[in-house]
PDB file of N, CA and C in Angstrom:
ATOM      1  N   UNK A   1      94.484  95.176 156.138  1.00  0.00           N
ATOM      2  CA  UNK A   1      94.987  96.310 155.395  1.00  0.00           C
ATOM      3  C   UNK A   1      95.026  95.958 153.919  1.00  0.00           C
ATOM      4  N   UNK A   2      94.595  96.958 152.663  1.00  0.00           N
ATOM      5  CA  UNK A   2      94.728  96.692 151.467  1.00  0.00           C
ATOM      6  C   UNK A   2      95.526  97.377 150.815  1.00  0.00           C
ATOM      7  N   UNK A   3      96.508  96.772 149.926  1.00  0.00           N
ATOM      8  CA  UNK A   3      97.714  97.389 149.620  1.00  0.00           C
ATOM      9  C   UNK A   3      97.339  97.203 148.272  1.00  0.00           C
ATOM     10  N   UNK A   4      98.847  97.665 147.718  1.00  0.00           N
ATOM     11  CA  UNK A   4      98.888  97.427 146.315  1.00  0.00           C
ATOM     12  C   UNK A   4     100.129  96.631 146.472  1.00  0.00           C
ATOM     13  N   UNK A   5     100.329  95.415 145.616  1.00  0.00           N
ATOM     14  CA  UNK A   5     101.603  95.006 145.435  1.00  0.00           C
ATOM     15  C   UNK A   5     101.981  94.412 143.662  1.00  0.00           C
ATOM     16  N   UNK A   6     103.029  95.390 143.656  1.00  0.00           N
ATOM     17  CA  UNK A   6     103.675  95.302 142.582  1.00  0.00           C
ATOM     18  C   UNK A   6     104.912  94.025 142.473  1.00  0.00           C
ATOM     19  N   UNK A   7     104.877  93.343 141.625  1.00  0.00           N
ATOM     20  CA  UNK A   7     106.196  92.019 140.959  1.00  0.00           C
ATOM     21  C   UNK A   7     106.253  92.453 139.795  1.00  0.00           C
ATOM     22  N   UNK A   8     107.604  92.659 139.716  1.00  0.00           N
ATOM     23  CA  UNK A   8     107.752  92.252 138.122  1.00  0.00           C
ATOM     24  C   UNK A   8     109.457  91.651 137.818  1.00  0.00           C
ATOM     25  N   UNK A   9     109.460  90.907 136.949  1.00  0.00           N
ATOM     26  CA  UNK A   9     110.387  90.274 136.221  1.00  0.00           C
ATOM     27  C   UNK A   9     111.124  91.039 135.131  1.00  0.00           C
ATOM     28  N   UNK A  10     112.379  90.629 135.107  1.00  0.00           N
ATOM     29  CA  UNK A  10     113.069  91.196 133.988  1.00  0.00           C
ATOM     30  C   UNK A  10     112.431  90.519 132.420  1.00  0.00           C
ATOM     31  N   UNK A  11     113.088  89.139 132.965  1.00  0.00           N
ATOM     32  CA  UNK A  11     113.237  88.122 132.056  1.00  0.00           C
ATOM     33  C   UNK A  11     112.367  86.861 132.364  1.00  0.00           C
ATOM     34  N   UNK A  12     111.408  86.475 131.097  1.00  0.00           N
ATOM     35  CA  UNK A  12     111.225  84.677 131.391  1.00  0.00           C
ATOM     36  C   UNK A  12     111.797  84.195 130.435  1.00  0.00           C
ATOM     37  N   UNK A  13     112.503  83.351 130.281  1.00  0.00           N
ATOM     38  CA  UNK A  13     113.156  82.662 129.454  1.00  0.00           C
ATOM     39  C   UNK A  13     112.406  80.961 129.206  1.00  0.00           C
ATOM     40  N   UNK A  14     112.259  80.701 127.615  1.00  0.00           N
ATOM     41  CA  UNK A  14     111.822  79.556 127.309  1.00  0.00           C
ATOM     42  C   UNK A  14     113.376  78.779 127.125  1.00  0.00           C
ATOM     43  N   UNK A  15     113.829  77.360 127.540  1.00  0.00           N
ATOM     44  CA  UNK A  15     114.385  77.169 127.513  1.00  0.00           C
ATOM     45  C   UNK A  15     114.472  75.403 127.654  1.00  0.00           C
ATOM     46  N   UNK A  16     114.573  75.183 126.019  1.00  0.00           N
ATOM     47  CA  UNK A  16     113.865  73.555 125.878  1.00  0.00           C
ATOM     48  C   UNK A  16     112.081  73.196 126.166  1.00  0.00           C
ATOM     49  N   UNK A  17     111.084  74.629 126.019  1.00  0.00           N
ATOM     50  CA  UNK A  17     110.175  74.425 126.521  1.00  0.00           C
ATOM     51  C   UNK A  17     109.777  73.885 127.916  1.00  0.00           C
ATOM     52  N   UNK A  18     110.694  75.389 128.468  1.00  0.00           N
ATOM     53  CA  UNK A  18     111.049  74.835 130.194  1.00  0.00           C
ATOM     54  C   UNK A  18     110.951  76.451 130.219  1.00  0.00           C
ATOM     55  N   UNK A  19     110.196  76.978 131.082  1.00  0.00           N
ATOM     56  CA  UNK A  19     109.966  78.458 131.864  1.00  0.00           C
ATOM     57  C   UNK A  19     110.844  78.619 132.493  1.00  0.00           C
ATOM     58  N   UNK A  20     111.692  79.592 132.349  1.00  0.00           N
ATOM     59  CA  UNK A  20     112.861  80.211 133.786  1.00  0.00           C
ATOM     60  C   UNK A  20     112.475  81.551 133.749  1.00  0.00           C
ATOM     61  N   UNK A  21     111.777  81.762 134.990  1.00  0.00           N
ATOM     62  CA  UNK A  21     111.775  83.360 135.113  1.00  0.00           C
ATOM     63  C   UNK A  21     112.986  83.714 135.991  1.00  0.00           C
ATOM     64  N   UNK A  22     113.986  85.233 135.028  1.00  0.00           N
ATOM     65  CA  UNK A  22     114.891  85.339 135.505  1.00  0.00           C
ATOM     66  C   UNK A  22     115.052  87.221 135.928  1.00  0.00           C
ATOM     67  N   UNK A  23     115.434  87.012 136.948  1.00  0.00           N
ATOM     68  CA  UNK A  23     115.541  88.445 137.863  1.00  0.00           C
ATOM     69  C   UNK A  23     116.558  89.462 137.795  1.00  0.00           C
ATOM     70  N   UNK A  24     116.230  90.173 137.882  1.00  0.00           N
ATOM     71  CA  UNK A  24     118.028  90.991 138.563  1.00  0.00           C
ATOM     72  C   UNK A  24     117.764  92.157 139.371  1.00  0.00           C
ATOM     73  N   UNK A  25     118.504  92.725 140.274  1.00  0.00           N
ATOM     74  CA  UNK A  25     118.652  93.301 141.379  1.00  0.00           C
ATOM     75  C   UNK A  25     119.664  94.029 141.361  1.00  0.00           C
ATOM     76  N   UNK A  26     119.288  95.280 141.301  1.00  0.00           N
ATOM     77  CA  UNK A  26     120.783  96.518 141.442  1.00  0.00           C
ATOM     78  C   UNK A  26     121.557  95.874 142.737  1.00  0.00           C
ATOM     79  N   UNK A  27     120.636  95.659 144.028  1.00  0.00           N
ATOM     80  CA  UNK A  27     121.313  95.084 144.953  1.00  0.00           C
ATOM     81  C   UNK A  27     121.902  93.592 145.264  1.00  0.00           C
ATOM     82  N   UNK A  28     121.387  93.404 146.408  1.00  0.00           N
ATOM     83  CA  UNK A  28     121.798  91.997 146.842  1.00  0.00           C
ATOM     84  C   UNK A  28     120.042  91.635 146.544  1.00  0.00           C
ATOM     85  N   UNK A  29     118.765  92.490 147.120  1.00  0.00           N
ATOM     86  CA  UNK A  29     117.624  92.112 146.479  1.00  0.00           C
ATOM     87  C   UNK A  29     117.100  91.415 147.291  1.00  0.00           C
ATOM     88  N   UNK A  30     115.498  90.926 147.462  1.00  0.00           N
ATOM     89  CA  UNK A  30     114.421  90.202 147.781  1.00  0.00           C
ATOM     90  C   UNK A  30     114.194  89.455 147.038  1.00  0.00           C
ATOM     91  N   UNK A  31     113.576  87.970 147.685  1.00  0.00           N
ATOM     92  CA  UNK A  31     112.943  87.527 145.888  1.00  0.00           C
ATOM     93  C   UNK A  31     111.493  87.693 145.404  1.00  0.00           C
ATOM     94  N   UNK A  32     110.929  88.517 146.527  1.00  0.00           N
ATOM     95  CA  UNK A  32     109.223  88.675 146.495  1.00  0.00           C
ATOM     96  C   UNK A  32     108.938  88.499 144.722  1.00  0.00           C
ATOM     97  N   UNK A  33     109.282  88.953 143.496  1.00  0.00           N
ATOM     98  CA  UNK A  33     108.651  88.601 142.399  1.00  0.00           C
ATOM     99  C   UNK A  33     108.977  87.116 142.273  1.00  0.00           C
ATOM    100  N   UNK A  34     110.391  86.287 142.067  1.00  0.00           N
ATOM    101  CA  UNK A  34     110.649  85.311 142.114  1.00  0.00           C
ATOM    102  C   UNK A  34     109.263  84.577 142.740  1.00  0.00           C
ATOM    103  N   UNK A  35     109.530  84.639 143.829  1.00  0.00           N
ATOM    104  CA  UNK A  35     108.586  83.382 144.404  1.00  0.00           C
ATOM    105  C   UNK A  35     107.166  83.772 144.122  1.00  0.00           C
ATOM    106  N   UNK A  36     106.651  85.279 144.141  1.00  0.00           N
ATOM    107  CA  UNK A  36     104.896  85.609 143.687  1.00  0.00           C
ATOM    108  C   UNK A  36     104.950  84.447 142.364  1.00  0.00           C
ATOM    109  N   UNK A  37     105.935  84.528 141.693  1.00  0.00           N
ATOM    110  CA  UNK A  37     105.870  84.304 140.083  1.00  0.00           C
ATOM    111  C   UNK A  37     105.355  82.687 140.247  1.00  0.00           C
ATOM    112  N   UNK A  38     106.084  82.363 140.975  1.00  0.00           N
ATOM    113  CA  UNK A  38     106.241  80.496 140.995  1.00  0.00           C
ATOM    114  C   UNK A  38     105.154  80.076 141.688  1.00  0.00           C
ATOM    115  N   UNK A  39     104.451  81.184 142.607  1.00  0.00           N
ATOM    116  CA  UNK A  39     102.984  80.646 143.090  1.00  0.00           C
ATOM    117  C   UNK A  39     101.957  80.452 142.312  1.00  0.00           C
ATOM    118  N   UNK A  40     102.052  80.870 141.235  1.00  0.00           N
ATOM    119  CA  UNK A  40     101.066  80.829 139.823  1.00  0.00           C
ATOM    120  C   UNK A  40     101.738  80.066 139.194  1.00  0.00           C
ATOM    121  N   UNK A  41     103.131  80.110 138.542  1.00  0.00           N
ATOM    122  CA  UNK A  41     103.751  78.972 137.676  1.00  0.00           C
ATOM    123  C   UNK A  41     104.662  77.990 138.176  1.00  0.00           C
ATOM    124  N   UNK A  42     104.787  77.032 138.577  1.00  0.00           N
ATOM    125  CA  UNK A  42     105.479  75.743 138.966  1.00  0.00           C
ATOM    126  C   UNK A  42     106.557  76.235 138.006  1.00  0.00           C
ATOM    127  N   UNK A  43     107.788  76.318 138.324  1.00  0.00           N
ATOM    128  CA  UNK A  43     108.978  76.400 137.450  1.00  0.00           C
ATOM    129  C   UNK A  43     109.847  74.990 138.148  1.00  0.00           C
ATOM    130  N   UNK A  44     110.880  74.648 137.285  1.00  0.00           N
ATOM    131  CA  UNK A  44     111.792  73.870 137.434  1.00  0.00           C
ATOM    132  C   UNK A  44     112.746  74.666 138.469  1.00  0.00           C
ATOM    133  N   UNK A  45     113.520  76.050 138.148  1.00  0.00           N
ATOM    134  CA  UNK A  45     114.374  76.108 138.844  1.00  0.00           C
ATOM    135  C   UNK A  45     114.250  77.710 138.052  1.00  0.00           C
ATOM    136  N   UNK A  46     114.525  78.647 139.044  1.00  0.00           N
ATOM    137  CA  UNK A  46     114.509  80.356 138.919  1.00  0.00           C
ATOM    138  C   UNK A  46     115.830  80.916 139.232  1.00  0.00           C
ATOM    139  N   UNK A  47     115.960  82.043 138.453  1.00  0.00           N
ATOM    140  CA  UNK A  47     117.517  82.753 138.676  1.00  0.00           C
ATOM    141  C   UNK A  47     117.514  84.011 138.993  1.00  0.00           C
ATOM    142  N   UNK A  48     118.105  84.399 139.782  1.00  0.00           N
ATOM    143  CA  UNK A  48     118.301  85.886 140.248  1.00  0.00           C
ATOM    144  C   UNK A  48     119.837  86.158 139.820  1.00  0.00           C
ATOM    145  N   UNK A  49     119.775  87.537 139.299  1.00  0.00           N
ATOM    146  CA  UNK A  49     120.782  88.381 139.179  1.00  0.00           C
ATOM    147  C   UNK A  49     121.254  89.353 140.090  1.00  0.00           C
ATOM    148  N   UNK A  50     122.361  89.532 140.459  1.00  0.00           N
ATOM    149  CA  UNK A  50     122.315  90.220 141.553  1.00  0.00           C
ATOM    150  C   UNK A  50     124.173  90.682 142.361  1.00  0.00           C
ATOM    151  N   UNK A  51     124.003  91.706 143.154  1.00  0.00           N
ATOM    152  CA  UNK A  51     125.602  91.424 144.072  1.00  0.00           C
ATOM    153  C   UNK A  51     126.037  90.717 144.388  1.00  0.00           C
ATOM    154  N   UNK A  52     125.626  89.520 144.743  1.00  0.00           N
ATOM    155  CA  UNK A  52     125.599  88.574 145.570  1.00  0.00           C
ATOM    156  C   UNK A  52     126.160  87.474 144.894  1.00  0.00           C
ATOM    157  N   UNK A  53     126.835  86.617 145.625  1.00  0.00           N
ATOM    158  CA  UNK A  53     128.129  85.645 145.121  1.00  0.00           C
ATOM    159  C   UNK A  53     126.745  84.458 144.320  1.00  0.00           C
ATOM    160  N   UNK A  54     127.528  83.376 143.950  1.00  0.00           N
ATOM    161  CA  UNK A  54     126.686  82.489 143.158  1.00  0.00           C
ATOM    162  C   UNK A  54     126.555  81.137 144.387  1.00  0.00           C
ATOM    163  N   UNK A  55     125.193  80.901 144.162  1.00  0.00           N
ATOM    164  CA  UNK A  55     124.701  80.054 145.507  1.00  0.00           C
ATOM    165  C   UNK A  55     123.677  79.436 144.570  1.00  0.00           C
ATOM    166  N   UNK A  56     123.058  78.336 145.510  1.00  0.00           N
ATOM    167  CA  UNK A  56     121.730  77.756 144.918  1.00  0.00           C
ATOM    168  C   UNK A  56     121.352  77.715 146.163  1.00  0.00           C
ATOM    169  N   UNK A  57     119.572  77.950 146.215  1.00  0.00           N
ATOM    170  CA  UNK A  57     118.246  77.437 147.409  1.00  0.00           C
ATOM    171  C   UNK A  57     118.007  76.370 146.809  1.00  0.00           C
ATOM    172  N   UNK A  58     118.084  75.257 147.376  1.00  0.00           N
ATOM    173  CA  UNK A  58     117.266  73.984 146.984  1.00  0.00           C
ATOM    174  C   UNK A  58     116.184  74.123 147.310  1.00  0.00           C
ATOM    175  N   UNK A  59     115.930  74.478 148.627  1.00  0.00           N
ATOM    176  CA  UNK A  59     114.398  74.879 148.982  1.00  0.00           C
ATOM    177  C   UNK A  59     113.366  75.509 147.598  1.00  0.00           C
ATOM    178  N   UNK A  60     113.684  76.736 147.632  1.00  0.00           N
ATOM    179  CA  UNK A  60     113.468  77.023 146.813  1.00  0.00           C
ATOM    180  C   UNK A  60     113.529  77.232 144.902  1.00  0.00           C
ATOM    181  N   UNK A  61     114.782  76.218 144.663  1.00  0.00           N
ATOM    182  CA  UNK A  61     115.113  76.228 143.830  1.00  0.00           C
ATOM    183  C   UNK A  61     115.180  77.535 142.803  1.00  0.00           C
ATOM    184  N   UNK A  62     116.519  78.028 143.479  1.00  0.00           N
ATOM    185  CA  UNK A  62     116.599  79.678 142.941  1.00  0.00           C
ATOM    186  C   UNK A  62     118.205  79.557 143.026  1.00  0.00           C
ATOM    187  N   UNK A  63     118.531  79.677 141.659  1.00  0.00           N
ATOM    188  CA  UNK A  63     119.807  79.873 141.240  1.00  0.00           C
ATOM    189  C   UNK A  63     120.285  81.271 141.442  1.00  0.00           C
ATOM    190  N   UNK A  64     121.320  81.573 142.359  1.00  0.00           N
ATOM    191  CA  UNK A  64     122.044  83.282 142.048  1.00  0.00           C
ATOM    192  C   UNK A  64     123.241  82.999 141.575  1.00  0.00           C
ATOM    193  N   UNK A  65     123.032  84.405 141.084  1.00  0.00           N
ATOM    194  CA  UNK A  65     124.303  84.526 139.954  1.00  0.00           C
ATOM    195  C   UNK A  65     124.914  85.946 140.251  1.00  0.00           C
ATOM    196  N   UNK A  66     126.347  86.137 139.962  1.00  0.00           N
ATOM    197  CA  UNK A  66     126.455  87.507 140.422  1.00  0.00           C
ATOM    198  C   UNK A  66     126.836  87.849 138.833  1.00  0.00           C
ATOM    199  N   UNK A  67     126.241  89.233 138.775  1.00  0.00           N
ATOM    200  CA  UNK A  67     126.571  90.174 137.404  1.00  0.00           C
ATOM    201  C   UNK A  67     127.300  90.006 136.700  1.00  0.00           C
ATOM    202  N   UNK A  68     128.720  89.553 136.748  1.00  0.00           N
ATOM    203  CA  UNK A  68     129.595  89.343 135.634  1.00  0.00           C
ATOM    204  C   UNK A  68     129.850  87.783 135.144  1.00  0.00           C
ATOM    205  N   UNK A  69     129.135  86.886 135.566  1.00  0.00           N
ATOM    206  CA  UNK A  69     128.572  85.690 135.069  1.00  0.00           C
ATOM    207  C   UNK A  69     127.271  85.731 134.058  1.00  0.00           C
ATOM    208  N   UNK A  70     126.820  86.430 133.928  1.00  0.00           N
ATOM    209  CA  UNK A  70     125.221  86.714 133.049  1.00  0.00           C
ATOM    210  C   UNK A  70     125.660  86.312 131.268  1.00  0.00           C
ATOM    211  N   UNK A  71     126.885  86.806 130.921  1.00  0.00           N
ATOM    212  CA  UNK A  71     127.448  86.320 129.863  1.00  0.00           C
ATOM    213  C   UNK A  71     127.605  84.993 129.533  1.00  0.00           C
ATOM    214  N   UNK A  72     128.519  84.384 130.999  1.00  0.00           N
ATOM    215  CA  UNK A  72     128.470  82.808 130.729  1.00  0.00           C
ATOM    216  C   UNK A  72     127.288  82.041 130.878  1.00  0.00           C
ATOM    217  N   UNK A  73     126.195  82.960 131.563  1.00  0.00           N
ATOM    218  CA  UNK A  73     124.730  81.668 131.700  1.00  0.00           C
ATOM    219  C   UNK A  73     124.806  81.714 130.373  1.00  0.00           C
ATOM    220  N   UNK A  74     124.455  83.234 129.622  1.00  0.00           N
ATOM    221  CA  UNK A  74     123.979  82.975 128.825  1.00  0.00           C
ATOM    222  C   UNK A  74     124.494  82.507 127.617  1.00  0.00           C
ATOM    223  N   UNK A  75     125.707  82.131 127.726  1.00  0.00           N
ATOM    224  CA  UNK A  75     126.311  81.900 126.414  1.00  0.00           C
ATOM    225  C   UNK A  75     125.552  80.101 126.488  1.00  0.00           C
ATOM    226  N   UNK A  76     126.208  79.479 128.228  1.00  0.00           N
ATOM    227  CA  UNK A  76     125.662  78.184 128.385  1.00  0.00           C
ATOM    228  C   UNK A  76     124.251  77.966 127.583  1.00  0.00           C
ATOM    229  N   UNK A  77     123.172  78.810 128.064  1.00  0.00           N
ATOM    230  CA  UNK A  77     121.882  78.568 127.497  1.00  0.00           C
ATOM    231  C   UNK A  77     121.882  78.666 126.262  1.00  0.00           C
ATOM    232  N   UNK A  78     122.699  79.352 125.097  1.00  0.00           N
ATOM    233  CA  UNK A  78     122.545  79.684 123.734  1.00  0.00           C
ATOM    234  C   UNK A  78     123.547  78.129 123.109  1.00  0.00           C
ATOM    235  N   UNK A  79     124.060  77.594 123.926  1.00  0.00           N
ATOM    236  CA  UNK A  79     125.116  76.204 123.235  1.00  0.00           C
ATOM    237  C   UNK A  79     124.348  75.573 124.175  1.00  0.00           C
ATOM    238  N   UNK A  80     123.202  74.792 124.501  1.00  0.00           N
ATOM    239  CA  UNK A  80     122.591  74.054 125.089  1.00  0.00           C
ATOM    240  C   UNK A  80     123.516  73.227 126.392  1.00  0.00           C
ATOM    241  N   UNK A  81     124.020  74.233 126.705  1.00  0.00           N
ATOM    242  CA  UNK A  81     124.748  73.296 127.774  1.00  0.00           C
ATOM    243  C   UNK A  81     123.916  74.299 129.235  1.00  0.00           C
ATOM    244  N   UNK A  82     122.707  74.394 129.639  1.00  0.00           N
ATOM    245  CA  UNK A  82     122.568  75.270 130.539  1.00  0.00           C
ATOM    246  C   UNK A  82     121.800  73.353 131.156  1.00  0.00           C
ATOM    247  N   UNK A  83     122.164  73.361 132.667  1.00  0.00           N
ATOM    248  CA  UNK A  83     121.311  72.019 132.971  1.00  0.00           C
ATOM    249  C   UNK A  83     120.432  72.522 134.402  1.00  0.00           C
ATOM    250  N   UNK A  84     119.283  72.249 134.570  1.00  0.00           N
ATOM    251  CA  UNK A  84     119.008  72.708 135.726  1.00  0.00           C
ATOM    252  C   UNK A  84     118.144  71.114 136.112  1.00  0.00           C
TER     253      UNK A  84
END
């Protein structure tokens, strides 16, 4: 069967000359762009935004974050204290 399949990303973030492509999800969410993304680019470690409490996949190395933390990543990433 031939489909069409659509990914897309919110955010990639350069960060120390380190790629983080970063997601978000009205819901709790899939990571189908996440991982399409990382089959073409080797990332260190990917973040989803989302309902969903804050967890890490080691497997996959996919950081979640839930919505009202997005301030503190990002404040972390803007004072170089973000470590992945």
């Amino acid at each position: 069967m031939e489909g069409k399949n659509d990914y897309e990303l919110e955010f990639i973030l350069n960060i120390n000359n380190r790629i983080i492509p970063l997601d978000v999800k009205k819901g709790k969410g899939r990571l189908n762009s996440i991982l399409n993304f990382r089959l073409h680019n080797p990332t260190d470690v990917a973040i989803k935004v989302s309902k969903n409490n804050y967890g890490y996949d080691e497997s996959n190395k996919i950081l979640t974050i839930p919505f009202y933390y997005l301030p503190f990543l990002l404040d972390d990433i803007i004072n170089d204290n973000f470590c992945y």
